[in-house]
N, C-alpha and C. Protein backbone atom coordinates (compact mmCIF):
# COMPACT_ATOMS: atom_id res chain seq x y z
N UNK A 1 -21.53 -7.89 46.19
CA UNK A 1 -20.34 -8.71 46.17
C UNK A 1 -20.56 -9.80 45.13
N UNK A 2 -19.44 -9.94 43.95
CA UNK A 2 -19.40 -11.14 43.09
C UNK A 2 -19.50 -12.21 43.59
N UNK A 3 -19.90 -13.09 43.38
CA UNK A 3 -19.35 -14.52 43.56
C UNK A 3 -17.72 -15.08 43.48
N UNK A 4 -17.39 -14.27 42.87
CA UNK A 4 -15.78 -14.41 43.10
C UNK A 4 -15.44 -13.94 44.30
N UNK A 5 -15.18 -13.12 44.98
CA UNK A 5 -15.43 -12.28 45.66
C UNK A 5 -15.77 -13.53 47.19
N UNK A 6 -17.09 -14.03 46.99
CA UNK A 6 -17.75 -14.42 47.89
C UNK A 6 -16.41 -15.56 48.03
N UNK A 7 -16.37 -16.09 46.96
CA UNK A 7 -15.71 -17.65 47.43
C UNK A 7 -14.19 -17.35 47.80
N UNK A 8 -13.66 -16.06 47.57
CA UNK A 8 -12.30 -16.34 48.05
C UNK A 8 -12.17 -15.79 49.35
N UNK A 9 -13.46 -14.57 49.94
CA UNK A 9 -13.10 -14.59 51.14
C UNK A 9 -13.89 -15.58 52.24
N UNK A 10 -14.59 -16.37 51.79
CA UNK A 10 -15.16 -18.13 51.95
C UNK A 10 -13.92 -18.51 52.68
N UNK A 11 -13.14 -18.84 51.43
CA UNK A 11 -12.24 -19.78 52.07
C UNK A 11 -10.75 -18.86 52.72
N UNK A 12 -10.93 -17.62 52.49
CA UNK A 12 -9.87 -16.57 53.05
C UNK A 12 -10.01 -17.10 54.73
N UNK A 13 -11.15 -17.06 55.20
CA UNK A 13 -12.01 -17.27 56.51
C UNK A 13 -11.70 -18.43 56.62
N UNK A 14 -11.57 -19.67 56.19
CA UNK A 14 -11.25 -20.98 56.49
C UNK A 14 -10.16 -21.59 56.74
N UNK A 15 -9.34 -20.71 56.06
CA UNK A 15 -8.00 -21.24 55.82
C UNK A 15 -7.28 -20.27 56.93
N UNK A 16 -5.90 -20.91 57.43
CA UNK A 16 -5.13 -19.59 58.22
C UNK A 16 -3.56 -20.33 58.04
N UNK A 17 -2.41 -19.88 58.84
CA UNK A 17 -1.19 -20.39 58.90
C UNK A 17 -0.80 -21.81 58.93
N UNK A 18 -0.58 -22.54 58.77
CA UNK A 18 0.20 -23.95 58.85
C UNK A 18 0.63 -24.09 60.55
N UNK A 19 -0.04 -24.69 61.50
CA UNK A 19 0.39 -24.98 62.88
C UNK A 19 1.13 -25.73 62.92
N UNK A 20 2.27 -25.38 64.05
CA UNK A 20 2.80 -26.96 64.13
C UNK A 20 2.91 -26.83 65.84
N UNK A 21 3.67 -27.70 66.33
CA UNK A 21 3.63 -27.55 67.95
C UNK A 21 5.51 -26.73 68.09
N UNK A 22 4.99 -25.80 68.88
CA UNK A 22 6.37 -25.28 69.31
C UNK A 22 7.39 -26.23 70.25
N UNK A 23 8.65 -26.72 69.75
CA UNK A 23 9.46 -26.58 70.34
C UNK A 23 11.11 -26.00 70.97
N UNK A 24 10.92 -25.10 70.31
CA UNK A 24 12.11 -24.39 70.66
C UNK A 24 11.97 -23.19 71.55
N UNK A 25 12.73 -22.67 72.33
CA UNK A 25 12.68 -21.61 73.34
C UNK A 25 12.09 -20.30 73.48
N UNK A 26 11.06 -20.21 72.37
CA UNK A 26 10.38 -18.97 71.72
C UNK A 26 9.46 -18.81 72.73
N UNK A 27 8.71 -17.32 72.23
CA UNK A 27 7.38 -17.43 72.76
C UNK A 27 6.32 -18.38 72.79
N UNK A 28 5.33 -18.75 73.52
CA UNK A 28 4.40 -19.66 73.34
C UNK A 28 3.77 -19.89 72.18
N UNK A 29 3.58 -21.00 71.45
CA UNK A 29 2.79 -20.69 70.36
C UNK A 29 3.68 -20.67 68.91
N UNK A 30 4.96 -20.00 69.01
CA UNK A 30 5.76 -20.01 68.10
C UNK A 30 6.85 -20.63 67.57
N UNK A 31 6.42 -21.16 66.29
CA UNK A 31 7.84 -22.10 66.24
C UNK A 31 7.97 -21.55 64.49
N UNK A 32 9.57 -21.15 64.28
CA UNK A 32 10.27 -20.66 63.09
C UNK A 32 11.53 -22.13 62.31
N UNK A 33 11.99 -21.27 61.29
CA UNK A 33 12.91 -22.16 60.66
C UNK A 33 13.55 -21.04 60.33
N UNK A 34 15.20 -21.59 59.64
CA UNK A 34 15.92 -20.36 59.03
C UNK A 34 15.79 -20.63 57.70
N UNK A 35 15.56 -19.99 56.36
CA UNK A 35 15.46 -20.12 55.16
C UNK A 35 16.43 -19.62 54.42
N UNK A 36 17.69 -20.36 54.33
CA UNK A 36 18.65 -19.89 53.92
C UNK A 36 18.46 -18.74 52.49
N UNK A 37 17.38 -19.18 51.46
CA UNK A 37 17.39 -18.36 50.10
C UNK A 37 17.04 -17.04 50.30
N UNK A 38 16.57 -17.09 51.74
CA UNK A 38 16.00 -15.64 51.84
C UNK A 38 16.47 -14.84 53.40
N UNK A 39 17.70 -15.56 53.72
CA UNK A 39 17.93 -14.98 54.91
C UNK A 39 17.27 -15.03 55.75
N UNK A 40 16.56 -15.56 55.95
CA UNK A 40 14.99 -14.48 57.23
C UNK A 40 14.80 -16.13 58.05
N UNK A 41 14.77 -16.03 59.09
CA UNK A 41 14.04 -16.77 60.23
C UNK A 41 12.54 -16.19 60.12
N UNK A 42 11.43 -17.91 59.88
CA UNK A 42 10.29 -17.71 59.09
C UNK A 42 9.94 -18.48 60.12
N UNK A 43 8.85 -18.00 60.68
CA UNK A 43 7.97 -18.56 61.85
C UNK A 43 6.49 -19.05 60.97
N UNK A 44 6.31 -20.39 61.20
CA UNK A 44 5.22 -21.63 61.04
C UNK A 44 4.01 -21.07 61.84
N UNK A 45 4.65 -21.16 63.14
CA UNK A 45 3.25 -20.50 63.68
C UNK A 45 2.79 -18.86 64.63
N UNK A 46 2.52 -18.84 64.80
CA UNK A 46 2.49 -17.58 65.32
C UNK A 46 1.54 -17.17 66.38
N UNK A 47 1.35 -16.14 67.25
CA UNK A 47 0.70 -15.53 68.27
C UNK A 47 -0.50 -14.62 67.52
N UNK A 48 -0.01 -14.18 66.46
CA UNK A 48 -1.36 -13.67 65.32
C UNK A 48 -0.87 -13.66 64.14
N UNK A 49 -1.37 -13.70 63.12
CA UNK A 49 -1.24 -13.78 61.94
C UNK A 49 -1.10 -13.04 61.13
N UNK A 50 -0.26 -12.80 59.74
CA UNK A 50 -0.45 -12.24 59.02
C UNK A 50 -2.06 -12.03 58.57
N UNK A 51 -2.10 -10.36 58.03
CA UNK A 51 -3.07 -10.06 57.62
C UNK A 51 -2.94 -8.90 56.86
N UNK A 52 -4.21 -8.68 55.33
CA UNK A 52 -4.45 -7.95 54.45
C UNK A 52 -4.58 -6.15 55.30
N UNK A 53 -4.29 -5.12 55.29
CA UNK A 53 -4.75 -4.21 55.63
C UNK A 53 -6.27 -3.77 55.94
N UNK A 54 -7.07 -3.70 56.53
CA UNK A 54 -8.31 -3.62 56.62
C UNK A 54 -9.16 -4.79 56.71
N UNK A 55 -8.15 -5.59 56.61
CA UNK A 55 -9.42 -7.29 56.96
C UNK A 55 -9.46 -7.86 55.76
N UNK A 56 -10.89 -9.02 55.95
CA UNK A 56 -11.32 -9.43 54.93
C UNK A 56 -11.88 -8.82 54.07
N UNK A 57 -12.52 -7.48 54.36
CA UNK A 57 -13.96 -6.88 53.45
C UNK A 57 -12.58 -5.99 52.67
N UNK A 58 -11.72 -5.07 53.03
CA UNK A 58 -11.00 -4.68 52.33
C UNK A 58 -10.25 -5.32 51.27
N UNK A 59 -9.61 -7.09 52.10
CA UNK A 59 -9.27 -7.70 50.89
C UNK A 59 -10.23 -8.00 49.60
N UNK A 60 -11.49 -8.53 49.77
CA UNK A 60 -12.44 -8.38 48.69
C UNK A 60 -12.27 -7.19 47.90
N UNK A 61 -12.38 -6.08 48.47
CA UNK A 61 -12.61 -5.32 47.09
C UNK A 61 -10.99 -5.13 46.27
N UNK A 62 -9.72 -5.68 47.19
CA UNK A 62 -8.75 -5.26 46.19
C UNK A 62 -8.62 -6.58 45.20
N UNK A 63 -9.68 -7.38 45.85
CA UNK A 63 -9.27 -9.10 44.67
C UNK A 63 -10.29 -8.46 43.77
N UNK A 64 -11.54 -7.58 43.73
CA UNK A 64 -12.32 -7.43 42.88
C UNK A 64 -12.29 -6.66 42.12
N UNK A 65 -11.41 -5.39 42.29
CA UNK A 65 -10.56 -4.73 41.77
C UNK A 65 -9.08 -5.21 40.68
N UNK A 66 -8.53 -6.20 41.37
CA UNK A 66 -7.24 -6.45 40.71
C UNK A 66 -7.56 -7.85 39.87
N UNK A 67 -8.04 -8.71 40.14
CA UNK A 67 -8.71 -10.37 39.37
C UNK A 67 -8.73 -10.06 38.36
N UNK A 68 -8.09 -10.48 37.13
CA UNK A 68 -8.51 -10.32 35.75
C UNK A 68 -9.09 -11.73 35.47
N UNK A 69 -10.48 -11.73 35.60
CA UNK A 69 -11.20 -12.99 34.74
C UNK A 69 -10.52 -13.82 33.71
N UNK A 70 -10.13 -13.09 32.78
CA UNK A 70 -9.59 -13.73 31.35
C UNK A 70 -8.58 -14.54 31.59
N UNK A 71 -7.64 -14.59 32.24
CA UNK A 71 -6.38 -15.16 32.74
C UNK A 71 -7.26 -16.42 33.85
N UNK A 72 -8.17 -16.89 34.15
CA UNK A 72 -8.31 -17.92 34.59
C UNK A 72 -8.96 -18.71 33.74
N UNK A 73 -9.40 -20.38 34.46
CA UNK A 73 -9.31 -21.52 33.05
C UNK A 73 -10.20 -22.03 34.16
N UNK A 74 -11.65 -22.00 34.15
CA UNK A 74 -12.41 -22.94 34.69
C UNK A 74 -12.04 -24.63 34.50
N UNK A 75 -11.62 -24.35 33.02
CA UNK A 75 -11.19 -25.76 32.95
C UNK A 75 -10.31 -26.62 34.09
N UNK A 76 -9.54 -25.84 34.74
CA UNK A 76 -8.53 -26.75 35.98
C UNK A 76 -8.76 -26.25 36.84
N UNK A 77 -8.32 -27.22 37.93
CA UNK A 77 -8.64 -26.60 39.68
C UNK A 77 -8.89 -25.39 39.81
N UNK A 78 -9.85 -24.88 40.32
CA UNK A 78 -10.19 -23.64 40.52
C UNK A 78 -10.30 -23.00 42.42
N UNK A 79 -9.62 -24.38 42.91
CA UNK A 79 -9.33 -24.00 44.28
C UNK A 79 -7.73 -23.84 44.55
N UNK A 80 -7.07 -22.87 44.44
CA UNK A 80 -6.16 -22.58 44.78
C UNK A 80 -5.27 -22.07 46.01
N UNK A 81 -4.17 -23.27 46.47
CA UNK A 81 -3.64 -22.85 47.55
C UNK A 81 -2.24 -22.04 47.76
N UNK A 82 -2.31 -20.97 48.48
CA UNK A 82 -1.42 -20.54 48.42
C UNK A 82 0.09 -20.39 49.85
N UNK A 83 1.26 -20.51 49.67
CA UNK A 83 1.61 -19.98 50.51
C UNK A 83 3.27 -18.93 50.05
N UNK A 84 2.57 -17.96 51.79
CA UNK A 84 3.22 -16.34 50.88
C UNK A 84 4.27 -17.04 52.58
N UNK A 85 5.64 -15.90 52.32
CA UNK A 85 6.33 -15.81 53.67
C UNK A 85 6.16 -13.96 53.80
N UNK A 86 5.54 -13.59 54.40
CA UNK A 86 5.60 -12.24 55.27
C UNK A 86 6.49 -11.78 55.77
N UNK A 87 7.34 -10.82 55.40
CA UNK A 87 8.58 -10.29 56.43
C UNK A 87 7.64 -9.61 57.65
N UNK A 88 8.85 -8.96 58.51
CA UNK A 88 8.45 -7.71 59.84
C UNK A 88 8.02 -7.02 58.86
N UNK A 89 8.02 -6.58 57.76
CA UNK A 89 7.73 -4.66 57.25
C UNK A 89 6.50 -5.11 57.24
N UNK A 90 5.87 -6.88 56.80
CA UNK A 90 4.91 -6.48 55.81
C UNK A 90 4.86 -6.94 54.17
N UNK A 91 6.37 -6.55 54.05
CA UNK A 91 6.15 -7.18 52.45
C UNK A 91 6.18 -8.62 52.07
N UNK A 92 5.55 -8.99 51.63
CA UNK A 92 5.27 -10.60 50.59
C UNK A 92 7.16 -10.92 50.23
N UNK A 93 7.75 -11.72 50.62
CA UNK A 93 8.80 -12.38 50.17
C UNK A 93 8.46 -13.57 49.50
N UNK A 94 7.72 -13.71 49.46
CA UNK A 94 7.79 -15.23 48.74
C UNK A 94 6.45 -15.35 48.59
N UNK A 95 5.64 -15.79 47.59
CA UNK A 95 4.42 -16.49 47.19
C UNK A 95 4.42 -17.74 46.12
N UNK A 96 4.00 -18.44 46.84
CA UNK A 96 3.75 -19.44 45.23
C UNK A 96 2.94 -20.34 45.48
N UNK A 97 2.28 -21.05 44.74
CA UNK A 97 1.26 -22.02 44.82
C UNK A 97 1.67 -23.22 45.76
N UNK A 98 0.50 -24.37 46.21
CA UNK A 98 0.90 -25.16 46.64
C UNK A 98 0.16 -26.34 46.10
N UNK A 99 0.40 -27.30 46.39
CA UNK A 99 -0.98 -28.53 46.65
C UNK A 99 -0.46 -30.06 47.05
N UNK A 100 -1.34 -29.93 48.13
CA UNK A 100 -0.54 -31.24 49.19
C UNK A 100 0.42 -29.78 49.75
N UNK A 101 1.04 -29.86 50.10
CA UNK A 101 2.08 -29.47 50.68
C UNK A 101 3.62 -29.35 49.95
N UNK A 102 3.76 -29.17 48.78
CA UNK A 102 4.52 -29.12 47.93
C UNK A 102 4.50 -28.08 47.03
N UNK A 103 5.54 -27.00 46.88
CA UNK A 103 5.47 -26.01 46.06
C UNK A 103 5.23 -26.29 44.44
N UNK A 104 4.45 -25.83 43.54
CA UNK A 104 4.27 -25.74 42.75
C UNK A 104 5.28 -25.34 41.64
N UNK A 105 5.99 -25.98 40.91
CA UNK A 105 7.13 -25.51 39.97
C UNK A 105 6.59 -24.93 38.38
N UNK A 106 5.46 -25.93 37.98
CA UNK A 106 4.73 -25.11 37.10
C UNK A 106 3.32 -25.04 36.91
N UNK A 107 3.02 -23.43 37.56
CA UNK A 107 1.80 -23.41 37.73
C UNK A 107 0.63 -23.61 36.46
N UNK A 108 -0.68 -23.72 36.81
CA UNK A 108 -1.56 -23.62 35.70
C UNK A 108 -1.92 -22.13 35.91
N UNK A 109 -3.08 -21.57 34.84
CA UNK A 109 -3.41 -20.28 34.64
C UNK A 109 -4.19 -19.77 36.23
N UNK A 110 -4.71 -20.81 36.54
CA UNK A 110 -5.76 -19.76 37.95
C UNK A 110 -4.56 -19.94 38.79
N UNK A 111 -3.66 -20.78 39.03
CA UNK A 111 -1.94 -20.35 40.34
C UNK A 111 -1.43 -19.16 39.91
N UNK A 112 -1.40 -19.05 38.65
CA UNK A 112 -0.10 -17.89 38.06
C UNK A 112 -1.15 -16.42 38.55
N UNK A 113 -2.30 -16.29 38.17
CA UNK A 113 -3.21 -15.29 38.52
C UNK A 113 -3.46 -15.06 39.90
N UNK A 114 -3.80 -15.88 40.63
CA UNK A 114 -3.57 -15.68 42.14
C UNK A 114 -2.17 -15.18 42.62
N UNK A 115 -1.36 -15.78 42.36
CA UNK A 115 0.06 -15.09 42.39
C UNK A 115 0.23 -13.77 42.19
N UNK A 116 -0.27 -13.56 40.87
CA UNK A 116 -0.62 -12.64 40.24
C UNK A 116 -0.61 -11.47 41.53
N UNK A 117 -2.07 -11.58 41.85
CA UNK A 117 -3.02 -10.66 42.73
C UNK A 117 -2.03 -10.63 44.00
N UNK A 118 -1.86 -11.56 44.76
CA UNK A 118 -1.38 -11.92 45.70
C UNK A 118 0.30 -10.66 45.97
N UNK A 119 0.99 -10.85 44.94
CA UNK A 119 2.05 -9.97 44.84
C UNK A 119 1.95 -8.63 44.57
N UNK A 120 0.43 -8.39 43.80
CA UNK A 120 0.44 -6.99 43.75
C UNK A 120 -0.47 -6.17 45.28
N UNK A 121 -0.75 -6.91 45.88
CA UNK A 121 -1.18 -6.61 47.17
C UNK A 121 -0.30 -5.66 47.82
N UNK A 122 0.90 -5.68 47.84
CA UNK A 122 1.36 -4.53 48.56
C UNK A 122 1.66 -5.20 50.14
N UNK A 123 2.15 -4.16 50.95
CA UNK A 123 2.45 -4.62 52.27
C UNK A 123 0.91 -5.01 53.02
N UNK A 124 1.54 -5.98 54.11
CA UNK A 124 0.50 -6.57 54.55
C UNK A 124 0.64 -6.48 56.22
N UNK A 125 -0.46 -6.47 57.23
CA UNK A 125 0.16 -6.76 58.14
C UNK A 125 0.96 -7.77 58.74
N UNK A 126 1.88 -7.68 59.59
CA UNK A 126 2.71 -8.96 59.75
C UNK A 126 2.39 -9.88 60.87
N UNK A 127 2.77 -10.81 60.81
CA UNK A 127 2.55 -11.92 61.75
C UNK A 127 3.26 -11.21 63.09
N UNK A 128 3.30 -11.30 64.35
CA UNK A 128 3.88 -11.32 65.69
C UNK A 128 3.64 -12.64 66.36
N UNK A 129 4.84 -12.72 66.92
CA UNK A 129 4.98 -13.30 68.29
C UNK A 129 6.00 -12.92 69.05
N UNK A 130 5.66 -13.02 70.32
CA UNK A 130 5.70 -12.18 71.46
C UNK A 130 6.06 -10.83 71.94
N UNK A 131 5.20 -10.41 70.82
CA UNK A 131 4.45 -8.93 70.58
C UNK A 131 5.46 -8.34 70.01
N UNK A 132 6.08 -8.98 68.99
CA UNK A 132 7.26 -8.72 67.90
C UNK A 132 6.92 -8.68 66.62
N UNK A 133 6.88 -8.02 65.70
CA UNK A 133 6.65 -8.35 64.22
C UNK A 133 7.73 -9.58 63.54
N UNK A 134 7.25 -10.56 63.04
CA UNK A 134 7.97 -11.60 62.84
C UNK A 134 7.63 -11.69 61.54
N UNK A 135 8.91 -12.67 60.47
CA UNK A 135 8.72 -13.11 59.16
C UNK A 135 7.61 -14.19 59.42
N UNK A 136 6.96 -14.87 58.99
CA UNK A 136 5.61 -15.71 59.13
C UNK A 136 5.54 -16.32 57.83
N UNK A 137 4.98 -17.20 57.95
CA UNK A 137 4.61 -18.45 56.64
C UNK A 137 3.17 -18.32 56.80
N UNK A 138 2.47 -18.05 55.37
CA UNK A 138 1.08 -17.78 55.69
C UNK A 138 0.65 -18.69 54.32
N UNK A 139 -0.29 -19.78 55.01
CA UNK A 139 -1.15 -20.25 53.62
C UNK A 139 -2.66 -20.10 53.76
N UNK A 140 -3.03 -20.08 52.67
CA UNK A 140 -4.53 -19.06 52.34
C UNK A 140 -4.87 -20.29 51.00
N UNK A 141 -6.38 -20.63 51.10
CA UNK A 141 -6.59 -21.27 49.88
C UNK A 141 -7.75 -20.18 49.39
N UNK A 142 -7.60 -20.30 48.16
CA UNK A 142 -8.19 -19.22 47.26
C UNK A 142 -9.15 -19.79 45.92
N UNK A 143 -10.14 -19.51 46.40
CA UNK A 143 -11.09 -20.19 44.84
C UNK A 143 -11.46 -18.40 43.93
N UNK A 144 -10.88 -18.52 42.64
CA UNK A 144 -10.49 -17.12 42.12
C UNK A 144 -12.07 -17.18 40.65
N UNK A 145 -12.62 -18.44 40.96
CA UNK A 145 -13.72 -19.35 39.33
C UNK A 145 -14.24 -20.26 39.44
N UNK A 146 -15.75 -19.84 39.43
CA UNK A 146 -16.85 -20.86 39.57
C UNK A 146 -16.95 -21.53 38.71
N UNK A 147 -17.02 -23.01 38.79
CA UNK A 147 -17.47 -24.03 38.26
C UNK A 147 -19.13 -24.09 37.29
């Protein structure tokens, strides 16, 4: 395993969904919003989480597989946060960088590359709550370049 490799499923493992405290009439545990740009009632938190097909060890080899080195810039942050919204199927509706808690409007080279990867991932498993496949808000911080 690269060191690339190592550090993004590092912090793949560290990082998970955005909690907040449920209050609305849902299942335990779950609390959503409606997102008008995308139609979809997007649940914050969830009963389980979105996840890569096969785990973490599978996600490694498709970041080690798909990462194009050249397209990142040691020069700037090289810890990158991301957040994707997950439909029921699975597919990625939305990804884009973050930091602080604020979407990113113009990314630098290691956001646009994570993005990158991130979208060509393919379907993913989906978040549930109460044993429902649910749209889900998933943030993941990602270090893609060692210092």
């Amino acid at each position: 395993m690269n060191s690339i490799t190592f550090f993004a499923l590092l912090f793949s493992l560290w990082s998970g969904p955005a909690v907040k405290t449920a209050h609305d009439p849902q299942p335990a545990g779950c609390q959503s919003y409606n997102d008008p740009a995308l139609n979809l009632t997007v649940y914050t938190s969830v009963e389980k989480k979105p996840e890569y097909p096969g785990g973490t060890s599978a996600w490694g080899q498709f970041v080690n597989k798909n990462l194009i080195e050249a397209n990142l810039d040691p020069a700037v942050d090289c810890n990158v946060k991301i957040k994707m919204i997950i439909d029921a199927t699975g597919a990625i509706k939305k990804a884009v960088p973050v930091r602080g808690d604020v979407e990113v409007k113009e990314p630098n080279a290691n956001e646009k590359e994570v993005v990158r990867v991130y979208l060509k991932s393919g379907a993913w498993v989906p978040g549930q709550c109460g044993g429902n496949n649910v749209a889900a808000e998933y943030v993941e911080s990602f270090t893609p370049c060692i210092k």
